[in-house]
Protein backbone atom coordinates (compact mmCIF):
# COMPACT_ATOMS: atom_id res chain seq x y z
CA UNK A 1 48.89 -4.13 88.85
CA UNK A 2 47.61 -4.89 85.85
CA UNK A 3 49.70 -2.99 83.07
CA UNK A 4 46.54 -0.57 81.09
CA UNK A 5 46.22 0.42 85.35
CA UNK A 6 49.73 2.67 85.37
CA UNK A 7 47.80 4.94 82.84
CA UNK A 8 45.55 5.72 85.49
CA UNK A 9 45.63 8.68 88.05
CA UNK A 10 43.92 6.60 90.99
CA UNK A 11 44.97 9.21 93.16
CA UNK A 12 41.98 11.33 92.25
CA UNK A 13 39.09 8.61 92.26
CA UNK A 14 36.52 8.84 92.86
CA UNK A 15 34.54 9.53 89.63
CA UNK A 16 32.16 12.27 89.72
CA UNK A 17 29.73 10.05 87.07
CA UNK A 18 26.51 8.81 87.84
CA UNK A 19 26.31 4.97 88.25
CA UNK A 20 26.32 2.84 85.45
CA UNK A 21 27.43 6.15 83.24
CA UNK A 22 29.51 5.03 80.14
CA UNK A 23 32.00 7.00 80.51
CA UNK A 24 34.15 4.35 82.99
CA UNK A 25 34.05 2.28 80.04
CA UNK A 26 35.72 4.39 77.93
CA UNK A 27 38.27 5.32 79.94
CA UNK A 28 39.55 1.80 81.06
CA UNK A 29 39.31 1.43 76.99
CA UNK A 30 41.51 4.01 76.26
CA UNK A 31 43.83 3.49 78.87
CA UNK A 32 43.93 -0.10 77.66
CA UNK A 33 44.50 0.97 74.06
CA UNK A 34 48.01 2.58 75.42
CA UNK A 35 49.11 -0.08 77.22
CA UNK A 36 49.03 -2.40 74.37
CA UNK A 37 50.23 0.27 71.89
CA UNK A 38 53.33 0.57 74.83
CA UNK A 39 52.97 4.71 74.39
CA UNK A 40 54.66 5.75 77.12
CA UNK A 41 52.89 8.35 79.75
CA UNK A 42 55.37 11.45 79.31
CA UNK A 43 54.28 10.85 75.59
CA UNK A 44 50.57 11.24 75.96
CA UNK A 45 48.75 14.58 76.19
CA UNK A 46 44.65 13.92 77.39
CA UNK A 47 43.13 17.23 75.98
CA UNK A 48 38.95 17.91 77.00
CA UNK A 49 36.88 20.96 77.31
CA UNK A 50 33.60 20.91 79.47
CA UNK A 51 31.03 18.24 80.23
CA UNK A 52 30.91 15.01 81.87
CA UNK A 53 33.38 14.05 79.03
CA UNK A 54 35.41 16.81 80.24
CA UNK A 55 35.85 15.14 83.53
CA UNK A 56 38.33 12.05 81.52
CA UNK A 57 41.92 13.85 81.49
CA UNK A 58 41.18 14.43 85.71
CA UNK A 59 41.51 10.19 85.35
CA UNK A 60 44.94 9.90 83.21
CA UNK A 61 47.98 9.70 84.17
CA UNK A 62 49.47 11.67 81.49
CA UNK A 63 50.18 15.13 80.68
CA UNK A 64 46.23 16.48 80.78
CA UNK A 65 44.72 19.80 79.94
CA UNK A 66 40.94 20.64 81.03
CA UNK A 67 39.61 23.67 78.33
CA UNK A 68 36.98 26.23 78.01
CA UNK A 69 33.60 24.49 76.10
CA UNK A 70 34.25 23.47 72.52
CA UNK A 71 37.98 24.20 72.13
CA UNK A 72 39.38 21.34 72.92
CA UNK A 73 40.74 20.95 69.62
CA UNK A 74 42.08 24.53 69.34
CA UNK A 75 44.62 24.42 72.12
CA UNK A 76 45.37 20.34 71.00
CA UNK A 77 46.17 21.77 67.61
CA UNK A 78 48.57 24.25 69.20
CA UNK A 79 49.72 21.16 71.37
CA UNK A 80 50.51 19.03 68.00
CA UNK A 81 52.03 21.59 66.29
CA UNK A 82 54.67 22.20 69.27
CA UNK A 83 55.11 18.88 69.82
CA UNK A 84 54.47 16.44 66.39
CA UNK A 85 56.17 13.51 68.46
CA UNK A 86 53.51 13.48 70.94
CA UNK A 87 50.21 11.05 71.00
CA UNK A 88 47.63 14.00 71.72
CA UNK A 89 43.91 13.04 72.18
CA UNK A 90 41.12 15.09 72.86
CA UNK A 91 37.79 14.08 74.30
CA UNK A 92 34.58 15.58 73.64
CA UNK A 93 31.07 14.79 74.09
CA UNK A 94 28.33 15.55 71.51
CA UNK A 95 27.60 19.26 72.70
CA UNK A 96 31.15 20.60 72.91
CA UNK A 97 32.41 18.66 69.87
CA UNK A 98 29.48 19.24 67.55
CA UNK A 99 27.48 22.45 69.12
CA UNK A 100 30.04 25.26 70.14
CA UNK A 101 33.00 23.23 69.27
CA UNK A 102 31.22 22.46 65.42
CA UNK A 103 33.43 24.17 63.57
CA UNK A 104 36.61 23.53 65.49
CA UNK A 105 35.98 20.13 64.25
CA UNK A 106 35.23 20.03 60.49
CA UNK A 107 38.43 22.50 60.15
CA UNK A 108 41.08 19.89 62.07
CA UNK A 109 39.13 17.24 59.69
CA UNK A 110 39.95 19.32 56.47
CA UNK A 111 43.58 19.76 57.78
CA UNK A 112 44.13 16.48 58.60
CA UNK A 113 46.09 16.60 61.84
CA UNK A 114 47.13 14.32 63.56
CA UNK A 115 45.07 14.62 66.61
CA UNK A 116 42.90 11.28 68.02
CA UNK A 117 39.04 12.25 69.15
CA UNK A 118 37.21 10.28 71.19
CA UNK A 119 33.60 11.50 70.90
CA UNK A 120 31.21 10.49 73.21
CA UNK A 121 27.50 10.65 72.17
CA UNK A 122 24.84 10.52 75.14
CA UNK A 123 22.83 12.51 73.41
CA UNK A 124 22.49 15.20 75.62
CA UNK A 125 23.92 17.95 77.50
CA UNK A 126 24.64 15.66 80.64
CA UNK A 127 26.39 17.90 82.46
CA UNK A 128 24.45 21.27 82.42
CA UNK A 129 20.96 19.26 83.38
CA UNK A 130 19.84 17.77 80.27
CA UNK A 131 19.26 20.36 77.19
CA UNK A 132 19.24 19.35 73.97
CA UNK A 133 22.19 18.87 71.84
CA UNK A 134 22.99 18.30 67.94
CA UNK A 135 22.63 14.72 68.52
CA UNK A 136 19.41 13.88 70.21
CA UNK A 137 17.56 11.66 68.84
CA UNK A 138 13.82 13.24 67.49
CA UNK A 139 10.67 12.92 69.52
CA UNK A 140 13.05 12.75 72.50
CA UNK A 141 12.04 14.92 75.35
CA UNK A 142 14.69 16.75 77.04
CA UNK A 143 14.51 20.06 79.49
CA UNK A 144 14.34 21.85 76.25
CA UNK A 145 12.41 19.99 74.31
CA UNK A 146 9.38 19.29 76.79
CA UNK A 147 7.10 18.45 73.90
CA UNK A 148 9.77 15.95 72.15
CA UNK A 149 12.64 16.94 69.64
CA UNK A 150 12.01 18.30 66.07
CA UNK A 151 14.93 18.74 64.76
CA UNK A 152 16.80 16.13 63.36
CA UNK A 153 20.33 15.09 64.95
CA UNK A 154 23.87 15.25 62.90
CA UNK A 155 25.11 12.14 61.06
CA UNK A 156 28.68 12.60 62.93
CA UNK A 157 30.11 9.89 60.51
CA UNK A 158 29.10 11.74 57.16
CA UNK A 159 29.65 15.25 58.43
CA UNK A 160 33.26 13.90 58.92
CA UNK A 161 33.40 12.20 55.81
CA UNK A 162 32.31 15.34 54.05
CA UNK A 163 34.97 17.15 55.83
CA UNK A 164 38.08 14.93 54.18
CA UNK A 165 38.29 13.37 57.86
CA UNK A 166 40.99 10.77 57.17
CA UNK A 167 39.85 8.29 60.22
CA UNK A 168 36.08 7.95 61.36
CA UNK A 169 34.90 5.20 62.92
CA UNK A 170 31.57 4.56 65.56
CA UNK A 171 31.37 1.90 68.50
CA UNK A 172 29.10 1.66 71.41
CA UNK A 173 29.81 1.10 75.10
CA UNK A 174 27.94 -1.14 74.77
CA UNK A 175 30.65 -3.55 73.09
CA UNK A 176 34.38 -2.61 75.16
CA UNK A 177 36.61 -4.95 73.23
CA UNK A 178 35.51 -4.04 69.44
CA UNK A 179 35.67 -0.15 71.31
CA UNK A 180 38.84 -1.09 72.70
CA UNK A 181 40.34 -2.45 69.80
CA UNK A 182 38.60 0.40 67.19
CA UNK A 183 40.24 2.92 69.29
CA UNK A 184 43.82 1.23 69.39
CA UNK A 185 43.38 1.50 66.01
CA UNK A 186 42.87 5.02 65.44
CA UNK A 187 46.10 5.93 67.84
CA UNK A 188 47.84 3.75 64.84
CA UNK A 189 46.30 6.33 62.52
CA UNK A 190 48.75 8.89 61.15
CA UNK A 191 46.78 12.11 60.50
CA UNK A 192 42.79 13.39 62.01
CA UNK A 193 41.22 10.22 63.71
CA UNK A 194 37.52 10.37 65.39
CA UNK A 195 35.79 7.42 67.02
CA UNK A 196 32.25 8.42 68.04
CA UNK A 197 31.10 6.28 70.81
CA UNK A 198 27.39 6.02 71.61
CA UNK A 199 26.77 6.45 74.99
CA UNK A 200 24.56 6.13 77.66
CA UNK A 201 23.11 9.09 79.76
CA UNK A 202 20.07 7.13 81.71
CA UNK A 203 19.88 10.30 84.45
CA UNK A 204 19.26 13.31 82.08
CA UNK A 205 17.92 11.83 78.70
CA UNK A 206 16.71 7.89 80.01
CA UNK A 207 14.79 8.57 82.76
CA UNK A 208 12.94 11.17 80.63
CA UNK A 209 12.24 8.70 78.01
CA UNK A 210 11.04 5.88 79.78
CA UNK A 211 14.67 4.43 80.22
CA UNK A 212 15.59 5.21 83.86
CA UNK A 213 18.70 3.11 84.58
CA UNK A 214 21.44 2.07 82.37
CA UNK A 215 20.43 -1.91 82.16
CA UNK A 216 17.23 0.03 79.80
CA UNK A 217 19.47 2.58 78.08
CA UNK A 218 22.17 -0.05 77.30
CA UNK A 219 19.31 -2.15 75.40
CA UNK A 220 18.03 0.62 73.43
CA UNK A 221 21.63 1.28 72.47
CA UNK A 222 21.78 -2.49 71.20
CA UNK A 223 18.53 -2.27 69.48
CA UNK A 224 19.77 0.41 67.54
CA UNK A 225 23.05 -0.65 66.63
CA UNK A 226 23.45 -2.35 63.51
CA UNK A 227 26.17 -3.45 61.17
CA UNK A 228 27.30 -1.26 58.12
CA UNK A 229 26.20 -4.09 55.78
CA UNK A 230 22.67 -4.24 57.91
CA UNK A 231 22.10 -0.51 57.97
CA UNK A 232 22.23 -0.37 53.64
CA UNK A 233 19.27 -2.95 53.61
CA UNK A 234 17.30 -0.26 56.30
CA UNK A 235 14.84 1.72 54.51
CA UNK A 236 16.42 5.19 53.70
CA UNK A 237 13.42 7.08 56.14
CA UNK A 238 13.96 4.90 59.02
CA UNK A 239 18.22 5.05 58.80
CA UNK A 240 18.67 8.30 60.82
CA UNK A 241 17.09 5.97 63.97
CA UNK A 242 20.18 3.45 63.72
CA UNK A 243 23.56 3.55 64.44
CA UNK A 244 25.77 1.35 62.23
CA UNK A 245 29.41 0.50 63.32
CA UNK A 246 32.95 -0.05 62.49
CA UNK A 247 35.67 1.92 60.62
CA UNK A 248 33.98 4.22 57.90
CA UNK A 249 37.53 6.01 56.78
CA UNK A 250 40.71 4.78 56.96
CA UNK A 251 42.52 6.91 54.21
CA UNK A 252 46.11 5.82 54.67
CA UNK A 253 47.68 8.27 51.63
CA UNK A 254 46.65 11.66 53.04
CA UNK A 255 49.42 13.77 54.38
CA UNK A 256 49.36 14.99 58.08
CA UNK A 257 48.99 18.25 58.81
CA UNK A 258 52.04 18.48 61.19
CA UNK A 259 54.45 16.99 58.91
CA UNK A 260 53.20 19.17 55.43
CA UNK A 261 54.00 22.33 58.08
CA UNK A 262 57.77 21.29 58.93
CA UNK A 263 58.54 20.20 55.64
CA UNK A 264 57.21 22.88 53.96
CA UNK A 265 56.32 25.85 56.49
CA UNK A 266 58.86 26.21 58.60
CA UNK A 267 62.27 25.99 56.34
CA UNK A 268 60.79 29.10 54.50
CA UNK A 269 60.11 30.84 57.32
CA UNK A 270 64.13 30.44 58.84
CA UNK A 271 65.45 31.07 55.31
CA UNK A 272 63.28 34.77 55.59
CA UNK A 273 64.78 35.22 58.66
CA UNK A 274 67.76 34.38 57.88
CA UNK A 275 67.95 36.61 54.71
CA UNK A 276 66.62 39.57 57.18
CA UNK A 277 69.15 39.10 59.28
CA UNK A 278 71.47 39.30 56.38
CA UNK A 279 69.75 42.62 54.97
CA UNK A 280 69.61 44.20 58.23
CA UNK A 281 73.52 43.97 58.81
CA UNK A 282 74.31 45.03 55.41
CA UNK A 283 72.50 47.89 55.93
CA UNK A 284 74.37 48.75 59.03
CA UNK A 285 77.36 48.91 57.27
């Protein structure tokens, strides 16, 4: 057995993702990024909420926890909080992380804990039959958007940036060692790490766009990937159609939220006690 494999719950294979879904990918790639980190198991916590994405913790061998849509984050901050010595990562895809979940995830950003995020972007809500979500591309047609999209999708990258994220990085499936390695890298990270990872959906949003298997989704995906020093020579109007990669934050100086709460937090909070435990017995006296 190869050693990324004991990270796996084989027991409960099979998948329940369509062929040639991107998710697989992912989660040999995070599996493989604690196995040559050497985090044990009994250290891990795999935290998800609903969606196809929600499906990963089901795969880990790990302590897991499946959530209620879009607070995946809430109970992992809980999770960190209780348990600062633990490697807790939460998986999302682009409808629970950025939709209902939206402002679970700019507020662990501006707090800078130390949680890892692996979010997936498809592009769609997979799961739930193909609606549109904050990161569909425009003019795609979706089951809500029969006529095409209108409304332009979030730039996940700068809406973390803007939110004092201290790690954000993108890769594609598209490319599993640079994915591999990017998210290896963000487990390294010390406080509030996201890797988006563009993804393929070819059943819900593909076959609706004149992409109906994964061999045509997985070249649009490289046609639109790009390198950060590529996407700044791009034409301002035609940049929200590309995807650059890489590590776009890696701010090494920020506090993390866990440790600012021990230091700081809880010592004031036992001395109170402590000095109301001292006031209450005088009292009695």
């Amino acid at each position: 057995m190869r050693d990324y494999e004991r990270y796996i719950r084989y027991r409960t294979f099979p998948t329940p993702w369509c062929p040639g879904c991107g998710d697989g990918i992912i989660l040999k790639a995070i599996a493989m990024a604690f196995s040559e980190l050497k985090i044990q198991p009994q250290d891990i916590v795999v935290v998800a909420g609903i969606g196809c994405s929600g499906r990963l913790p089901t795969f880990f061998n790990t302590n897991t926890l499946h959530t209620t849509h879009g607070r995946a984050l809430t109970f992992a901050t809980g999770i960190k909080l209780a348990k600062p010595d633990k490697t807790v990562v939460v998986i999302s895809g682009d409808g629970d992380a950025l939709a209902i979940g939206g402002n679970h995830l700019i507020h662990a950003a501006r707090r800078n804990i130390g949680i890892k995020m692996i979010l997936i972007n498809n592009g769609i809500y997979g799961m739930t039959g193909g609606q549109v979500s904050p990161l569909t591309p425009q003019k795609f047609i979706t089951e809500t958007t029969p006529y095409g999209n209108i409304e332009p999708k979030f730039d996940t990258v700068n809406l973390l940036k803007a939110s004092k994220a201290s790690f954000v990085a993108r890769e594609t499936v598209n490319r599993p060692i640079p994915l591999k390695q990017v998210i290896k890298k963000s487990f390294q990270h010390k406080g509030f790490s996201v890797v988006e990872v563009i993804s393929n959906c070819h059943i819900n949003l593909g076959r609706k766009n004149n992409m109906k298997d994964p061999i045509a989704m997985s070249r649009w995906i490289a046609d639109k990937t790009v390198t950060q020093a590529q996407f700044e020579k791009i034409p301002v109007q035609e940049q929200n159609t590309k995807y650059p990669v890489g590590i776009f934050v890696e701010d090494k100086e920020r506090l993390e939220y866990t440790e600012l709460y021990y230091k700081h937090i809880v010592p004031t909070t036992q001395a109170e006690t402590i000095k109301a435990n001292s006031t209450a017995k005088r009292q009695k006296k």
